[in-house]
N, C-alpha and C. Protein backbone atom coordinates (compact mmCIF):
# COMPACT_ATOMS: atom_id res chain seq x y z
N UNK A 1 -23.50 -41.56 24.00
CA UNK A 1 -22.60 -40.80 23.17
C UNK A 1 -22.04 -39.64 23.98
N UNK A 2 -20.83 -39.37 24.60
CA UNK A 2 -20.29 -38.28 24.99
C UNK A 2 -20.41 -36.73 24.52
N UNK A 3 -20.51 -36.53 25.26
CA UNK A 3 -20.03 -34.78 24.41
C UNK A 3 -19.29 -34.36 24.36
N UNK A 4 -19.21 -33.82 23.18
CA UNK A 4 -17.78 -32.70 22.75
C UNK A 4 -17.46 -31.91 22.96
N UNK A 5 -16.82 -31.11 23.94
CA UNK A 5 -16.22 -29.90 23.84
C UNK A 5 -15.61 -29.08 22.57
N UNK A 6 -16.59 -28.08 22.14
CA UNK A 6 -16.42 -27.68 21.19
C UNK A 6 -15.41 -26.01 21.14
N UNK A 7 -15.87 -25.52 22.36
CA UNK A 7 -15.35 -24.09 22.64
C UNK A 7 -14.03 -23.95 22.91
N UNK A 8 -13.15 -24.84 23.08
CA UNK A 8 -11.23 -24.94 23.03
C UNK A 8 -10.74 -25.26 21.75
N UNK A 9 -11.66 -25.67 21.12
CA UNK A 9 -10.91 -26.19 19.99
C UNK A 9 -10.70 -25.55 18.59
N UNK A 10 -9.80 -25.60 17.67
CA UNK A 10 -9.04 -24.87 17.02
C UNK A 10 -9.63 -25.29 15.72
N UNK A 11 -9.67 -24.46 14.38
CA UNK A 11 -10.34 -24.74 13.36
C UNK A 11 -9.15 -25.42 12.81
N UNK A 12 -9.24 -26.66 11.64
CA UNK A 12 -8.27 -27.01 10.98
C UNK A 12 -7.77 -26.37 10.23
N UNK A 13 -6.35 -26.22 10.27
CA UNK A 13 -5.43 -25.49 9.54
C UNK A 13 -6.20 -25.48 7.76
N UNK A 14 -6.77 -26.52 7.19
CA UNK A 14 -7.41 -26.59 5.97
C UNK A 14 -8.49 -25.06 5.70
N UNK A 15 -9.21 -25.30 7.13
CA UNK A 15 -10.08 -24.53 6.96
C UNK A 15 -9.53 -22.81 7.53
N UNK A 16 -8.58 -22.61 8.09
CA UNK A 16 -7.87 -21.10 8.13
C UNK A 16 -7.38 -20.97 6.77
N UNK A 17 -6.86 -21.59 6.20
CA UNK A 17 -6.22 -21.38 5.20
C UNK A 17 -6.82 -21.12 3.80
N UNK A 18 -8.14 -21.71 4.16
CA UNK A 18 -9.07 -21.17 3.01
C UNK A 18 -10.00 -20.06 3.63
N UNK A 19 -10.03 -19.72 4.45
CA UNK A 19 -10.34 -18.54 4.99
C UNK A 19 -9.63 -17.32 4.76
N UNK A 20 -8.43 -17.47 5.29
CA UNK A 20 -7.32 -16.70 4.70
C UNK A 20 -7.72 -16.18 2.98
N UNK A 21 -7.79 -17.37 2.61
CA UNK A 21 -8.08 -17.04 0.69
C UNK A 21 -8.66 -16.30 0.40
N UNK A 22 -9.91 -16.66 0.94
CA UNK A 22 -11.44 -15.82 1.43
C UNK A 22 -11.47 -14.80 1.93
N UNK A 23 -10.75 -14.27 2.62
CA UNK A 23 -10.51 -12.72 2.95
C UNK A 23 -9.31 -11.75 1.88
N UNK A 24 -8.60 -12.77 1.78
CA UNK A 24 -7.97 -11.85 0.38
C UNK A 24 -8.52 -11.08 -0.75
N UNK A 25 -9.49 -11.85 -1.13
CA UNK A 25 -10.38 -11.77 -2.52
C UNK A 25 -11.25 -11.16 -2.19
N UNK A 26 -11.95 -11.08 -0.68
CA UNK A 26 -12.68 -10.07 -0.40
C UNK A 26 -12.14 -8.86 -0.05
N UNK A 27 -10.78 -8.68 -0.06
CA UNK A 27 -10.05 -7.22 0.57
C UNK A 27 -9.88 -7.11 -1.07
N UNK A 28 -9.59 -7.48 -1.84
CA UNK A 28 -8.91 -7.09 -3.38
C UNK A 28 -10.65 -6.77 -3.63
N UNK A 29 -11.58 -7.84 -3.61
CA UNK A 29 -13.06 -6.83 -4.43
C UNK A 29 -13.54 -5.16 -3.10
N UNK A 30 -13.31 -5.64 -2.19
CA UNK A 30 -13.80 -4.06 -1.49
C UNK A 30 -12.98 -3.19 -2.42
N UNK A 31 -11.27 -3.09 -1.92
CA UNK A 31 -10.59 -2.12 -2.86
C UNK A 31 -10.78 -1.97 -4.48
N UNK A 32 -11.22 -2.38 -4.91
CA UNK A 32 -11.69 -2.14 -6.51
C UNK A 32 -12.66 -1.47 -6.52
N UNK A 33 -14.09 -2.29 -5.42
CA UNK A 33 -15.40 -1.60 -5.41
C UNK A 33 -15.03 0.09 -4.76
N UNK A 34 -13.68 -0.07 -3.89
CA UNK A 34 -13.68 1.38 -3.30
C UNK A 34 -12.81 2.50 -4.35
N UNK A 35 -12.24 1.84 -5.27
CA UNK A 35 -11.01 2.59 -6.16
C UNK A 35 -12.79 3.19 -7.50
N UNK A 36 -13.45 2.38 -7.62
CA UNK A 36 -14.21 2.57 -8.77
C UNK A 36 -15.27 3.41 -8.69
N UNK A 37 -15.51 3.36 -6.93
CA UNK A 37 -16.49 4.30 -6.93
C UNK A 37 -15.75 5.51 -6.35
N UNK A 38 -14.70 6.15 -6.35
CA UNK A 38 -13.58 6.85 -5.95
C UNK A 38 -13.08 7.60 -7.53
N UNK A 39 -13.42 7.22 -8.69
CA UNK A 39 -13.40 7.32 -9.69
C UNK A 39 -14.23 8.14 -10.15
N UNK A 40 -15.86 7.35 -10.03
CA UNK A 40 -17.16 7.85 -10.38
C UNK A 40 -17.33 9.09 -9.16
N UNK A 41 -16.95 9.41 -8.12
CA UNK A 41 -17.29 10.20 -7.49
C UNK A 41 -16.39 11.73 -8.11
N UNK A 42 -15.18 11.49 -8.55
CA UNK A 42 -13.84 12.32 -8.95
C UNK A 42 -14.74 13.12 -10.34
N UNK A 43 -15.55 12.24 -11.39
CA UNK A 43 -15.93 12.40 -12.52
C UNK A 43 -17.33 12.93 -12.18
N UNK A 44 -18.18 12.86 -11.27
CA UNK A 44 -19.07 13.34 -10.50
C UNK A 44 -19.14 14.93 -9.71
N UNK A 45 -18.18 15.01 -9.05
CA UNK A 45 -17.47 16.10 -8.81
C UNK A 45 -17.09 17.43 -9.48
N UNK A 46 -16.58 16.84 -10.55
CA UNK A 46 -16.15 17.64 -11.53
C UNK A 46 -17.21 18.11 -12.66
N UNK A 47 -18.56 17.17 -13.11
CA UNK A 47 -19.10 17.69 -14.13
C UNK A 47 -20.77 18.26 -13.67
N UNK A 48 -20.56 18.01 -11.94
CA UNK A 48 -21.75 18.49 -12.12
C UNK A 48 -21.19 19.95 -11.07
N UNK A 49 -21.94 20.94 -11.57
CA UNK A 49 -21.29 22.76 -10.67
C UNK A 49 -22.39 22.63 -9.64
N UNK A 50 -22.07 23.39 -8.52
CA UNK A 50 -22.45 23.51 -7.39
C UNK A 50 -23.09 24.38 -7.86
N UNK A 51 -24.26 24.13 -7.55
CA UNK A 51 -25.69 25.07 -7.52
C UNK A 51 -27.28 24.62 -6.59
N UNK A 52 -27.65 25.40 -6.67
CA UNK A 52 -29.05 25.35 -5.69
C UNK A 52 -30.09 24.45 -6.05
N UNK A 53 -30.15 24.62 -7.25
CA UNK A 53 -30.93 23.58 -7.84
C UNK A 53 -30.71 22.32 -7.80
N UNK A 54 -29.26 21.96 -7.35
CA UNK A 54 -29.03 20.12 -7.06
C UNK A 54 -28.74 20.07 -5.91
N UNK A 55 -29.24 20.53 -5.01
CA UNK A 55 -28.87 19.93 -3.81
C UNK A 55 -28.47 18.64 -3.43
N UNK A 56 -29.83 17.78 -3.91
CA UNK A 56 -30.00 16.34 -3.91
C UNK A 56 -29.23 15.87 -4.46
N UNK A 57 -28.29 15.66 -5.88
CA UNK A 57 -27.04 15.56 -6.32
C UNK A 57 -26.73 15.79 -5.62
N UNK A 58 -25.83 16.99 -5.36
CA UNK A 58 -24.31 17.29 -3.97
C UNK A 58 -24.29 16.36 -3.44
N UNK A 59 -25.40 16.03 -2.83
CA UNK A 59 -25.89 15.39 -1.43
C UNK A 59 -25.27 13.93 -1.49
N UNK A 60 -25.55 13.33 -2.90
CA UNK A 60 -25.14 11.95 -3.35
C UNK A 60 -23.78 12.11 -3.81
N UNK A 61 -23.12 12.99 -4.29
CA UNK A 61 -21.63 13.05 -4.49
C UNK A 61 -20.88 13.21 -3.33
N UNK A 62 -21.46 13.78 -2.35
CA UNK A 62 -20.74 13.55 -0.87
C UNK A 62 -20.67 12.19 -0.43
N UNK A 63 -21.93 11.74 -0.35
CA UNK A 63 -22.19 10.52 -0.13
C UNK A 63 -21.47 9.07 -0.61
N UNK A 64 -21.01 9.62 -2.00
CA UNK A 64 -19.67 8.03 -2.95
C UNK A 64 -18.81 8.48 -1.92
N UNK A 65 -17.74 9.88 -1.92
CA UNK A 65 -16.79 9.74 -0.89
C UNK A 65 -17.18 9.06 0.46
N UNK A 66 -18.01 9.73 0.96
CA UNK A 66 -18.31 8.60 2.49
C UNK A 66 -18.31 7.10 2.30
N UNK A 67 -18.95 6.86 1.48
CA UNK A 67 -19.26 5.34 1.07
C UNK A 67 -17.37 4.81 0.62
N UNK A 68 -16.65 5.71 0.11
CA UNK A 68 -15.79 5.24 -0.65
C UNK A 68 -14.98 5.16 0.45
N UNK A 69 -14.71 5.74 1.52
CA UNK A 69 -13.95 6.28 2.90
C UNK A 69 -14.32 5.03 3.83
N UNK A 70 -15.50 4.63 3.67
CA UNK A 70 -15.96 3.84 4.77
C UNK A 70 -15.42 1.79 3.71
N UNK A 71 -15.88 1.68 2.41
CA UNK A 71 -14.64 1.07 2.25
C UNK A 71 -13.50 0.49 2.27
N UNK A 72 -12.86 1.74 2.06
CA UNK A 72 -11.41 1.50 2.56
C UNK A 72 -11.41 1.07 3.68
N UNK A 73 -12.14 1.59 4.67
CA UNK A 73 -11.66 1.19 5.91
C UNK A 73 -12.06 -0.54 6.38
N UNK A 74 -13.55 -0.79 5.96
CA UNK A 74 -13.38 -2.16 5.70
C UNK A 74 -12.92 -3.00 5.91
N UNK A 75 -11.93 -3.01 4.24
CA UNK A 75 -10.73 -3.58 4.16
C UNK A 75 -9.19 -3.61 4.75
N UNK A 76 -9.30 -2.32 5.19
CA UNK A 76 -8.07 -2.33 6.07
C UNK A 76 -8.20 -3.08 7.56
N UNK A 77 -9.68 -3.00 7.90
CA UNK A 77 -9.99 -4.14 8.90
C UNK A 77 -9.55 -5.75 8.72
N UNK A 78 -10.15 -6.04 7.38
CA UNK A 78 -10.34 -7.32 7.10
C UNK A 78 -9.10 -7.57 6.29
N UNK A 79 -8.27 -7.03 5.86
CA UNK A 79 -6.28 -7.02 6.05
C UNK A 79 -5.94 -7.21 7.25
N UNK A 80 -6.42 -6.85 8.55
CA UNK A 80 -5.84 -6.40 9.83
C UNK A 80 -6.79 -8.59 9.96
N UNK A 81 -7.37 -8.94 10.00
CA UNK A 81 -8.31 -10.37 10.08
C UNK A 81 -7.48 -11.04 9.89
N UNK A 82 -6.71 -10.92 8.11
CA UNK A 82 -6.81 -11.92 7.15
C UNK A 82 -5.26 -12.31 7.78
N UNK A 83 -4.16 -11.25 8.29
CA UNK A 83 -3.16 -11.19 9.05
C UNK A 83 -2.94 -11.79 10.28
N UNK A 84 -4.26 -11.88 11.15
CA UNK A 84 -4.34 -12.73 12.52
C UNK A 84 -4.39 -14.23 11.99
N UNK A 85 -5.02 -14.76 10.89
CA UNK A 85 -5.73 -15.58 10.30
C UNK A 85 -3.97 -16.10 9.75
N UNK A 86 -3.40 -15.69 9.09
CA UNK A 86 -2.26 -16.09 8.43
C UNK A 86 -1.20 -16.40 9.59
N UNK A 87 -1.08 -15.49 10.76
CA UNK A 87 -0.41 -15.96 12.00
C UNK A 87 -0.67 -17.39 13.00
N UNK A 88 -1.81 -17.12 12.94
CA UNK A 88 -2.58 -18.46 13.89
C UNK A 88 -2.09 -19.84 12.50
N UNK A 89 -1.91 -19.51 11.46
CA UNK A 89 -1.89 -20.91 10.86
C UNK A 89 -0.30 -20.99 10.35
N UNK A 90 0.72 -20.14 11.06
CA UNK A 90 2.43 -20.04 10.83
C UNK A 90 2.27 -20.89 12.27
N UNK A 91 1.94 -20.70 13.52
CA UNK A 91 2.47 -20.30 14.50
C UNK A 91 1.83 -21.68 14.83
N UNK A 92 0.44 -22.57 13.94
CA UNK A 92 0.04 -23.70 14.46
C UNK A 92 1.12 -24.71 13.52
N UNK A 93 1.67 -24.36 12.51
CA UNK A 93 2.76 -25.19 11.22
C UNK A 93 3.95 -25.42 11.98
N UNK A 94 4.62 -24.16 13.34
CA UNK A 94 5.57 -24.65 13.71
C UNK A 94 5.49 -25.21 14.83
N UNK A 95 4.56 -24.88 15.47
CA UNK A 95 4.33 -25.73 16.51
C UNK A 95 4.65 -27.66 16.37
N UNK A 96 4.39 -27.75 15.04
CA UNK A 96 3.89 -29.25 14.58
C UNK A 96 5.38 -29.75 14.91
């Protein structure tokens, strides 16, 4: 039985294209998960007052923004993916 050279070869357009899908739906749930906890942090913010006694609070209301910051960014990665991903399967359609 020969072997295959596996490391040149190109995923089927079937399978970019549901990849592609697959990163959409995961950039639309990050941004929701990042809009919602961007929300809860805003409503967080606001009802609890800065004082000595919560440190440990503060500490976790800083913490949704970071979490909410780091998020976004994420997804703006995996937009920046889902975009290479949508090119490689234009650029293999005209090739044909």
């Amino acid at each position: 039985m020969p072997i295959r050279n596996t490391k040149n070869r190109k995923p089927a357009p079937q399978k970019v294209a549901a990849a592609v899908s697959q990163s959409k739906e995961v950039v639309e749930e990050i941004r929701d998960a990042a809009h919602d906890l961007a929300v809860a942090h805003a409503v967080l913010q606001k009802t609890i007052p800065d004082s000595p006694k919560a440190p440990d609070v503060q500490g976790a209301v800083k913490r949704t923004a970071e979490v909410q910051q780091s998020l976004d960014k994420s997804a703006e990665k995996l937009e920046t993916v889902t975009a290479k991903l949508e090119d490689e399967l234009k650029d293999g359609a005209a090739k044909k």
